[in-house]
Protein backbone atom coordinates (compact mmCIF):
# COMPACT_ATOMS: atom_id res chain seq x y z
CA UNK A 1 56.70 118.54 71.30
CA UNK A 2 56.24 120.21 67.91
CA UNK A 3 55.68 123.46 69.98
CA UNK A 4 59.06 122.97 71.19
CA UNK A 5 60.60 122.34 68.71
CA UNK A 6 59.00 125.52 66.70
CA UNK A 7 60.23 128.06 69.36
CA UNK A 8 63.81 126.04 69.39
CA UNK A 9 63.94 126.56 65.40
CA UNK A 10 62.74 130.42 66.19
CA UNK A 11 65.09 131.12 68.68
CA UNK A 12 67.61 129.31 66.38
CA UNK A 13 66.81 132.12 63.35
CA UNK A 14 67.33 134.95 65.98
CA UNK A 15 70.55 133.62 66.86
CA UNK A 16 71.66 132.97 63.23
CA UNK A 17 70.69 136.78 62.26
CA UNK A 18 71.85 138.08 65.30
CA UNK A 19 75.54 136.26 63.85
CA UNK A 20 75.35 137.26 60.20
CA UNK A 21 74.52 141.53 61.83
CA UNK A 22 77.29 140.45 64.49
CA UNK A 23 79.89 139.83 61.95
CA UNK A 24 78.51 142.40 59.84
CA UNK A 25 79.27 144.94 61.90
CA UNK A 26 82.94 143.46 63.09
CA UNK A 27 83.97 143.95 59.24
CA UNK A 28 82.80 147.65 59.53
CA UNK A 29 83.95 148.36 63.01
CA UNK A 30 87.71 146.33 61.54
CA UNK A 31 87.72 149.01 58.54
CA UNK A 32 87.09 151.94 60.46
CA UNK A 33 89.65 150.88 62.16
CA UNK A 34 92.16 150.21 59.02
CA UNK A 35 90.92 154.08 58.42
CA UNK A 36 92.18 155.40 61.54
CA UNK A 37 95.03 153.68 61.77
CA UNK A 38 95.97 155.16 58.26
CA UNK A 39 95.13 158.79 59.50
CA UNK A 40 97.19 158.43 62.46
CA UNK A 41 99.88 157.52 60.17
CA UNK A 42 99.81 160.14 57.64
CA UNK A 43 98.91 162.95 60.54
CA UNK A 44 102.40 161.71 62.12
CA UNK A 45 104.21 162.31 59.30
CA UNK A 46 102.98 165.37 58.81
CA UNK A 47 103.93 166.30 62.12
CA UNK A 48 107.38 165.08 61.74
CA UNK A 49 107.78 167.25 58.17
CA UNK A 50 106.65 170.28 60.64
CA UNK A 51 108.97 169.38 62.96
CA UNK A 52 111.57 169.07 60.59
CA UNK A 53 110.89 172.44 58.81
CA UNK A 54 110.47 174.47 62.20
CA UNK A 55 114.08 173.15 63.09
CA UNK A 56 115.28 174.34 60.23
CA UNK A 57 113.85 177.37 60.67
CA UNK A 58 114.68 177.80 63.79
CA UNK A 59 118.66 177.41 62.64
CA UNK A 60 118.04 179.93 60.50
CA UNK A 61 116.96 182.85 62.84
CA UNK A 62 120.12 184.93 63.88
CA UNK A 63 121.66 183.88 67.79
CA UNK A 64 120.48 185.98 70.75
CA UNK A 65 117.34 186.01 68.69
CA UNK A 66 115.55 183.24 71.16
């Protein structure tokens, strides 16, 4: 019974590590994606100012030219 008991409690300390790296890895893996989700934001707006300055350029070029 004590042999039980001992592999119970052992299995028990796997599972509780296997948690504590589990949620470990959920807070990296939830600021990577914080990370990304900021890039993605600042590489849109980029965009959209290169947008906006190729319109304008683009109404600046003289007709017939395109």
């Amino acid at each position: 019974m004590d042999a039980d008991f001992k592999v119970l409690e052992e299995k028990l300390d796997q599972l509780l590590v296997h948690c504590k790296n589990l949620r470990a890895e959920n807070i990296e893996l939830r600021q990577d994606l914080a990370k990304a989700r900021e890039d993605s934001k600042l590489l849109r707006m980029q965009m959209q100012k290169a947008s906006s300055k190729l319109e304008a350029l683009i109404g600046q070029l003289p007709e017939g030219v395109l």
